[in-house]
N, C-alpha and C. Protein backbone atom coordinates (compact mmCIF):
# COMPACT_ATOMS: atom_id res chain seq x y z
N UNK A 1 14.09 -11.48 -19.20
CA UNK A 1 13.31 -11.64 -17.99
C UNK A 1 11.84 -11.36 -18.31
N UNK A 2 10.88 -12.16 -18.04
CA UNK A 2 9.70 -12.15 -18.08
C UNK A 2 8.99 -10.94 -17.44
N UNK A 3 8.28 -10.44 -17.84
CA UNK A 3 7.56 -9.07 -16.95
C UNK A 3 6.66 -9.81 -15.52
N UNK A 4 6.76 -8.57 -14.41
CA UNK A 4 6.45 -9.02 -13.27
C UNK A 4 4.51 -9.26 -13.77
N UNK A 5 4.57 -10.14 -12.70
CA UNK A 5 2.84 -10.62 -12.34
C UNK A 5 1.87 -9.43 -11.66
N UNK A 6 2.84 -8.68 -11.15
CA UNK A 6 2.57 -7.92 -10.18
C UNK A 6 2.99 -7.10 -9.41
N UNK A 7 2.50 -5.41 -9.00
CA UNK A 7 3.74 -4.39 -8.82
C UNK A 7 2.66 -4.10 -7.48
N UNK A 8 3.50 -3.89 -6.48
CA UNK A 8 2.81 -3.28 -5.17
C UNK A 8 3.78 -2.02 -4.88
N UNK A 9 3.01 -0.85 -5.47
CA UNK A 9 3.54 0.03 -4.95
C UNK A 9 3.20 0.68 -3.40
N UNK A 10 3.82 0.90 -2.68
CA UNK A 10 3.63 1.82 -1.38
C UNK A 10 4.29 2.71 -1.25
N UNK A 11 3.58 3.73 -0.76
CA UNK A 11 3.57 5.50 -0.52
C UNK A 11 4.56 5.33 0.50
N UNK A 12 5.77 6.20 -0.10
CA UNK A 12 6.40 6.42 1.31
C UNK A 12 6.49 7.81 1.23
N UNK A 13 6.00 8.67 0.98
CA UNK A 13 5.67 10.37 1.12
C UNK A 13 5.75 10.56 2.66
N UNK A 14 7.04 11.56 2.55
CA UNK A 14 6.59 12.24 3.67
C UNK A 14 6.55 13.66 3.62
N UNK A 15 5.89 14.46 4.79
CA UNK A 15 5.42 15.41 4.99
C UNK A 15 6.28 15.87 6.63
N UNK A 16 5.58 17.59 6.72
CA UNK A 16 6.44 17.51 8.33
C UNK A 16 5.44 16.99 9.00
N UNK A 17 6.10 16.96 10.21
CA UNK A 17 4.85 16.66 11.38
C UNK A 17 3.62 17.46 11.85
N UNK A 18 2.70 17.14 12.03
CA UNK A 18 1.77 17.96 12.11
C UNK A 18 1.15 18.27 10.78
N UNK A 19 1.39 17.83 9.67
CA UNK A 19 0.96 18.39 8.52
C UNK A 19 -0.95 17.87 8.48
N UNK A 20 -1.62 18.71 8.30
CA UNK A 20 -3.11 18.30 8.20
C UNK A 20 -3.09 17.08 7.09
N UNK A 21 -2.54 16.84 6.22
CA UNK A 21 -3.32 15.26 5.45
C UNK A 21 -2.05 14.44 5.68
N UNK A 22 -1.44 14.37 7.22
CA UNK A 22 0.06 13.27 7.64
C UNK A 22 0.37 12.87 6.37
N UNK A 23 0.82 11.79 6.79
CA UNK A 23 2.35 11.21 6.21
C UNK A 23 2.40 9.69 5.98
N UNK A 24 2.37 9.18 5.02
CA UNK A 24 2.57 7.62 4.83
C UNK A 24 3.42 7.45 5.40
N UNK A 25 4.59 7.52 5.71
CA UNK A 25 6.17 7.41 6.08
C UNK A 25 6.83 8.31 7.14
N UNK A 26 6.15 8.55 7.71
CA UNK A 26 6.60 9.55 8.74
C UNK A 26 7.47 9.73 9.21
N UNK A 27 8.39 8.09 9.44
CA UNK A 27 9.51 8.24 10.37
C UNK A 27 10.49 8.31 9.00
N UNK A 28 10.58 8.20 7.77
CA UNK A 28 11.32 8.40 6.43
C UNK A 28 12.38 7.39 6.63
N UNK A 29 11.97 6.21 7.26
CA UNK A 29 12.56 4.46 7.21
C UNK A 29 11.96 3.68 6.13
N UNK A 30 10.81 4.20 5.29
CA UNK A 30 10.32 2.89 4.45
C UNK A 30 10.30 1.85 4.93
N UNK A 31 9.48 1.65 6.07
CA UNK A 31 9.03 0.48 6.92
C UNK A 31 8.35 -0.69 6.12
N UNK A 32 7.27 -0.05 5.54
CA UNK A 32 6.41 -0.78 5.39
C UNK A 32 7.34 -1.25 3.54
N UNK A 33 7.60 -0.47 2.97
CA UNK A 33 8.61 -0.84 1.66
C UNK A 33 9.62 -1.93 1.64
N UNK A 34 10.10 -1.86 3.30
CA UNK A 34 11.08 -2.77 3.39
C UNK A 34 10.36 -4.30 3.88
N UNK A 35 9.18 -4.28 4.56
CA UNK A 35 8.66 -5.07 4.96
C UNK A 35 8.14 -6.24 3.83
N UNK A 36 7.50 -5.13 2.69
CA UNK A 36 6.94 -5.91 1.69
C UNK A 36 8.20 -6.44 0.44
N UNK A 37 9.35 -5.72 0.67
CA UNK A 37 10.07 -6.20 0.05
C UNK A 37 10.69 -7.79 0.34
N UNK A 38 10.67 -7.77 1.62
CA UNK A 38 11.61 -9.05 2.28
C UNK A 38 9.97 -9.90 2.24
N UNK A 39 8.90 -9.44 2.48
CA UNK A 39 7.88 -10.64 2.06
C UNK A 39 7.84 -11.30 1.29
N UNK A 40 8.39 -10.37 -0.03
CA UNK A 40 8.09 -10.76 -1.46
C UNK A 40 9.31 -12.03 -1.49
N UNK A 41 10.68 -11.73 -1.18
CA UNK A 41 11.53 -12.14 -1.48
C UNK A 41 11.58 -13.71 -0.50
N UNK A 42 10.78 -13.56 0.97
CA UNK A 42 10.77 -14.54 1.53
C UNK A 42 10.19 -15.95 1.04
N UNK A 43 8.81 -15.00 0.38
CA UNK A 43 7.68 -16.29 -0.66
C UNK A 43 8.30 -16.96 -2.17
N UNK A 44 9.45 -16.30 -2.16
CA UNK A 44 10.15 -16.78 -3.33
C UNK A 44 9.64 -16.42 -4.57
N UNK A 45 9.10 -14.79 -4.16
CA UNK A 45 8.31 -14.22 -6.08
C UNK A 45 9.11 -13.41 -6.51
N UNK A 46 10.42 -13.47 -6.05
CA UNK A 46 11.58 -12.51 -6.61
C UNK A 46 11.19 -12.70 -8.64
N UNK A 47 11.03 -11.20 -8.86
CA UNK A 47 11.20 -11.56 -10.54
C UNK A 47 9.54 -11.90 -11.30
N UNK A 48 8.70 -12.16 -10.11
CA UNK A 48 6.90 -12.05 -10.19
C UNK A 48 6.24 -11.23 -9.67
N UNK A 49 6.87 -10.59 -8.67
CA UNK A 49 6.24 -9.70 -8.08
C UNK A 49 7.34 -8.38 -7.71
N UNK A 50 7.00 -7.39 -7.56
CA UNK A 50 8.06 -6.05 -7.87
C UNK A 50 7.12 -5.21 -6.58
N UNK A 51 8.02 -4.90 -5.60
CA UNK A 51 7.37 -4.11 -4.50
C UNK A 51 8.16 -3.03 -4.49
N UNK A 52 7.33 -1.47 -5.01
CA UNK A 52 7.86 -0.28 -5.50
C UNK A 52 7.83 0.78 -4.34
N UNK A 53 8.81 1.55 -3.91
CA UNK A 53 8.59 2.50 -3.55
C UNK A 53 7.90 3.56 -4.17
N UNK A 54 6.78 4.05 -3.68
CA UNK A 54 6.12 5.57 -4.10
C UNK A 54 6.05 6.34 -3.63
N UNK A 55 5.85 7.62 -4.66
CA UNK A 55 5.84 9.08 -3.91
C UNK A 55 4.40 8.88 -3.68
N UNK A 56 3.54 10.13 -3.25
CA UNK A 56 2.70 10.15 -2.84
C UNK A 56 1.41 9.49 -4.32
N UNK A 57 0.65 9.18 -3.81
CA UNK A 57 -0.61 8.43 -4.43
C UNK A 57 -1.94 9.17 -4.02
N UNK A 58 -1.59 10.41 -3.34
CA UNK A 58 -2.66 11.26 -3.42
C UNK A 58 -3.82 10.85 -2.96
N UNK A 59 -3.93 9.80 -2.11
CA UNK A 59 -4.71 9.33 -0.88
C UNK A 59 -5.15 9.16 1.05
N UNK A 60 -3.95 10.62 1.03
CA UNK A 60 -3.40 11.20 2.19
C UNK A 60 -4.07 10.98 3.17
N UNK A 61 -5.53 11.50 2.97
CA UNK A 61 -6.62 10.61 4.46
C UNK A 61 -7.02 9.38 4.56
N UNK A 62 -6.50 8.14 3.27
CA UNK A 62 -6.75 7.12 4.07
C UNK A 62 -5.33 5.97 4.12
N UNK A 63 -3.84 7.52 4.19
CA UNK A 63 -2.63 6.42 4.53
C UNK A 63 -2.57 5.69 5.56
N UNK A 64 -1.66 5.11 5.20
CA UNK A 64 -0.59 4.88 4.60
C UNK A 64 -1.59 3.58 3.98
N UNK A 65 -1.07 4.60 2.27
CA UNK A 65 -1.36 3.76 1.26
C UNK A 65 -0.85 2.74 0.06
N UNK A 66 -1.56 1.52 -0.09
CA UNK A 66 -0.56 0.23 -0.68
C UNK A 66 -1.37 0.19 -1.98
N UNK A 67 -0.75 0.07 -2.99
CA UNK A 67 -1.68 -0.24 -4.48
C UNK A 67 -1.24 -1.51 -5.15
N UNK A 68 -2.25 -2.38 -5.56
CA UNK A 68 -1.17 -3.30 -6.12
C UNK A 68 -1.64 -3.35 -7.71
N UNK A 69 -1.16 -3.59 -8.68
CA UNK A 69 -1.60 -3.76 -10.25
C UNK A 69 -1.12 -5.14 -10.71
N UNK A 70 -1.96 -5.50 -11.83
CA UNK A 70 -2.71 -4.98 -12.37
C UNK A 70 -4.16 -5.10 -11.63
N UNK A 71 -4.25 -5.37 -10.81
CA UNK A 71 -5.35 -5.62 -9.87
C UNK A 71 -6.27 -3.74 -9.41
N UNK A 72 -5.39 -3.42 -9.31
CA UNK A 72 -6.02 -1.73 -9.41
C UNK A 72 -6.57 -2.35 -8.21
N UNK A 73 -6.48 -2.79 -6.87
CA UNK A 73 -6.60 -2.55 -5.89
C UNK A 73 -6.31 -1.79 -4.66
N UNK A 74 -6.72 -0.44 -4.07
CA UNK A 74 -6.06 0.36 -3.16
C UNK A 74 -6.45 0.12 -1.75
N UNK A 75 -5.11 -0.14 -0.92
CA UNK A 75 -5.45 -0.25 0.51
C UNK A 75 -4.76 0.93 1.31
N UNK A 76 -5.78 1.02 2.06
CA UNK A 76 -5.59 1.68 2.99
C UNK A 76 -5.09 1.92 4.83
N UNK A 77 -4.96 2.75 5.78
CA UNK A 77 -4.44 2.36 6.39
C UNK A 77 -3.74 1.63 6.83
N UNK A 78 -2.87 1.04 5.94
CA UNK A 78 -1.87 -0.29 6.04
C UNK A 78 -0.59 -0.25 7.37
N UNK A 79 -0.54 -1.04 8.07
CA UNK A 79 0.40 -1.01 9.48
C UNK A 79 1.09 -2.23 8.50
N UNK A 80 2.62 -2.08 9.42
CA UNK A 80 3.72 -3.24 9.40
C UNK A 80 2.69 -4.51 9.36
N UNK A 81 1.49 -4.50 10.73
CA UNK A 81 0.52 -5.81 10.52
C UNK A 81 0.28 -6.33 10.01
N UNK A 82 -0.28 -5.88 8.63
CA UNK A 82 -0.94 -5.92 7.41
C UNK A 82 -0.50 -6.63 6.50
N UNK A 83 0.82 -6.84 6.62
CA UNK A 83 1.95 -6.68 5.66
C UNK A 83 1.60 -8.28 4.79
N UNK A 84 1.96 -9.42 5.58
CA UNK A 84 2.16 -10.62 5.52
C UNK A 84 0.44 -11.16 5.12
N UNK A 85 -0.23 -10.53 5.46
CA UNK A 85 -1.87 -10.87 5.09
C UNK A 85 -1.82 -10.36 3.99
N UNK A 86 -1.39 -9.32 3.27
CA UNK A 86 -1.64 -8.36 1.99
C UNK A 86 -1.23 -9.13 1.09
N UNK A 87 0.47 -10.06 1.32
CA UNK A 87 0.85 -10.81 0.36
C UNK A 87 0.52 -12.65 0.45
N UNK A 88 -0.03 -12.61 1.84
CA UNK A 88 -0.64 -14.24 1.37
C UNK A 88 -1.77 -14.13 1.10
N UNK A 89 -2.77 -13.21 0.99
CA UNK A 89 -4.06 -13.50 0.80
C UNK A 89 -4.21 -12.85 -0.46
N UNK A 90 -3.53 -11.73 -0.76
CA UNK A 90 -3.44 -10.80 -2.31
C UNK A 90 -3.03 -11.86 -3.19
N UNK A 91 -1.53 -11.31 -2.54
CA UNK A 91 -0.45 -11.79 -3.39
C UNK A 91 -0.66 -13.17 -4.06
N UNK A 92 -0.36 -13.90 -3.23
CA UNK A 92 -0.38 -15.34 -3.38
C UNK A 92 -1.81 -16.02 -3.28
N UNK A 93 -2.45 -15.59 -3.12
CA UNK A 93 -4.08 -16.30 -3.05
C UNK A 93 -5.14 -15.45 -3.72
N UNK A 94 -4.28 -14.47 -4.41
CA UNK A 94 -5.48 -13.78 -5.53
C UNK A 94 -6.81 -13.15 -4.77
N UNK A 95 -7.05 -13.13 -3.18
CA UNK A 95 -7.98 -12.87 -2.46
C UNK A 95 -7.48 -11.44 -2.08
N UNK A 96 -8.35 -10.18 -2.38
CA UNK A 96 -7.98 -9.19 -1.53
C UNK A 96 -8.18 -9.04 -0.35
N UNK A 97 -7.60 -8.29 0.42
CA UNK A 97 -7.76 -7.93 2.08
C UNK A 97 -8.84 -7.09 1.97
N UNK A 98 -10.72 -7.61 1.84
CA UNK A 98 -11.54 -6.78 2.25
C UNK A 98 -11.38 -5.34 2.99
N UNK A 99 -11.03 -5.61 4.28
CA UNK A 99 -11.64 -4.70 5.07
C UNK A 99 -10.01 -3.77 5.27
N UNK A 100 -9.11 -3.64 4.32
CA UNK A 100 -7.85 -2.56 4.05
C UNK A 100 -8.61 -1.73 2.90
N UNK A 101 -9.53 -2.51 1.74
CA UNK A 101 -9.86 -1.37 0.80
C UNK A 101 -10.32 -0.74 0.49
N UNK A 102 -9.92 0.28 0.20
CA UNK A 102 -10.54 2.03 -0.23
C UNK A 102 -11.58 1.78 -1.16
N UNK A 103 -12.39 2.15 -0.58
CA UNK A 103 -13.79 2.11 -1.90
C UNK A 103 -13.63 3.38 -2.71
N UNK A 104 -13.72 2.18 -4.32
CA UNK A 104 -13.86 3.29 -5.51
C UNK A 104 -14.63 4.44 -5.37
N UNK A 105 -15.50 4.48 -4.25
CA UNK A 105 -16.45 6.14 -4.34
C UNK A 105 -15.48 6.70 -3.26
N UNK A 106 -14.70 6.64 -2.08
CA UNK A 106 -13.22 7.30 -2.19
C UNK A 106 -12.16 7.96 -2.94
N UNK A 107 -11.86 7.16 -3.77
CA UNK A 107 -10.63 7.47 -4.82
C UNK A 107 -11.06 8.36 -5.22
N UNK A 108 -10.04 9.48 -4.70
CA UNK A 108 -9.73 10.92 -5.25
C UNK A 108 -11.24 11.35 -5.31
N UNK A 109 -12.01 11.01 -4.24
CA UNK A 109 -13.19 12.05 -3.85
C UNK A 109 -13.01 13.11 -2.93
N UNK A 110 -13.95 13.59 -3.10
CA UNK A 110 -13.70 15.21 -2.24
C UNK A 110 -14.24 15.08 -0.84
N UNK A 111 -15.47 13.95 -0.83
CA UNK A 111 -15.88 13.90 0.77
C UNK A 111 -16.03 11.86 0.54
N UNK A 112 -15.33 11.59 1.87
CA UNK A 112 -15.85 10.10 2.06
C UNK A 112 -15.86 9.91 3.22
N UNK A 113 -17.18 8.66 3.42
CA UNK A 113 -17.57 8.61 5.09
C UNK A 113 -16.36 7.87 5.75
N UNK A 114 -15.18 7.61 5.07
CA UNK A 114 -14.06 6.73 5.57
C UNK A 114 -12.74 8.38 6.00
N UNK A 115 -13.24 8.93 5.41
CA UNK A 115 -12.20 10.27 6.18
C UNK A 115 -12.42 10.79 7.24
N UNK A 116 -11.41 10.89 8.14
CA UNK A 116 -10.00 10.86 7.99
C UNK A 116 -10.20 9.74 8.82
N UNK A 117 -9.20 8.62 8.10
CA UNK A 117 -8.67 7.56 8.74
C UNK A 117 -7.56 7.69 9.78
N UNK A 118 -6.98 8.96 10.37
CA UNK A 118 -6.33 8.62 11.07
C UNK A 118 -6.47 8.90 12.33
């Protein structure tokens, strides 16, 4: 089998309720895991594209967070919404979803004017 084109991992970390930096996964359904899984499989990239469950990605104020590689692209606040735009405009059209991504002066910074996203 050929190696995938492409791995979208999403955070399904959860935390309790109330926890100060929430919860990608709150309700601990892998919503959004299952969502991008049946996307993947709907567009017919079974075997090109690999949609991973993750533990946390250590981006807690701007979850629920989606990464995809080798693209080293991180999105943020991602809803069920998101889902079907992430993989026709990412996925399949090589275009990222502008206004989902975490700016590199974010990543794993200590202060960003995008915190707290929720």
């Amino acid at each position: 089998m050929p190696k995938f084109e492409k791995h979208i991992f999403i955070c399904t970390n959860q935390r309790p309720e109330g926890h100060a930096k929430g919860s990608c996964n709150p309700s601990g359904e892998g919503q959004l895991h299952q969502l991008f899984k049946a996307g993947v499989a709907k567009r017919g990239l079974k075997g090109k594209v690999r949609a991973n469950k993750s533990g946390c990605l250590d981006q807690c104020e701007h979850g629920p967070t989606v990464v995809v590689y080798p693209d080293a692209v991180w999105y943020g606040g991602v809803t069920p919404a998101d889902v079907d735009e992430i993989l026709d405009s990412h996925i399949v059209g090589n275009q990222p979803v502008e206004r989902l991504i975490i700016p590199d002066s974010c990543l794993n910074a200590e202060t960003c004017p995008h915190k707290p996203r929720r």
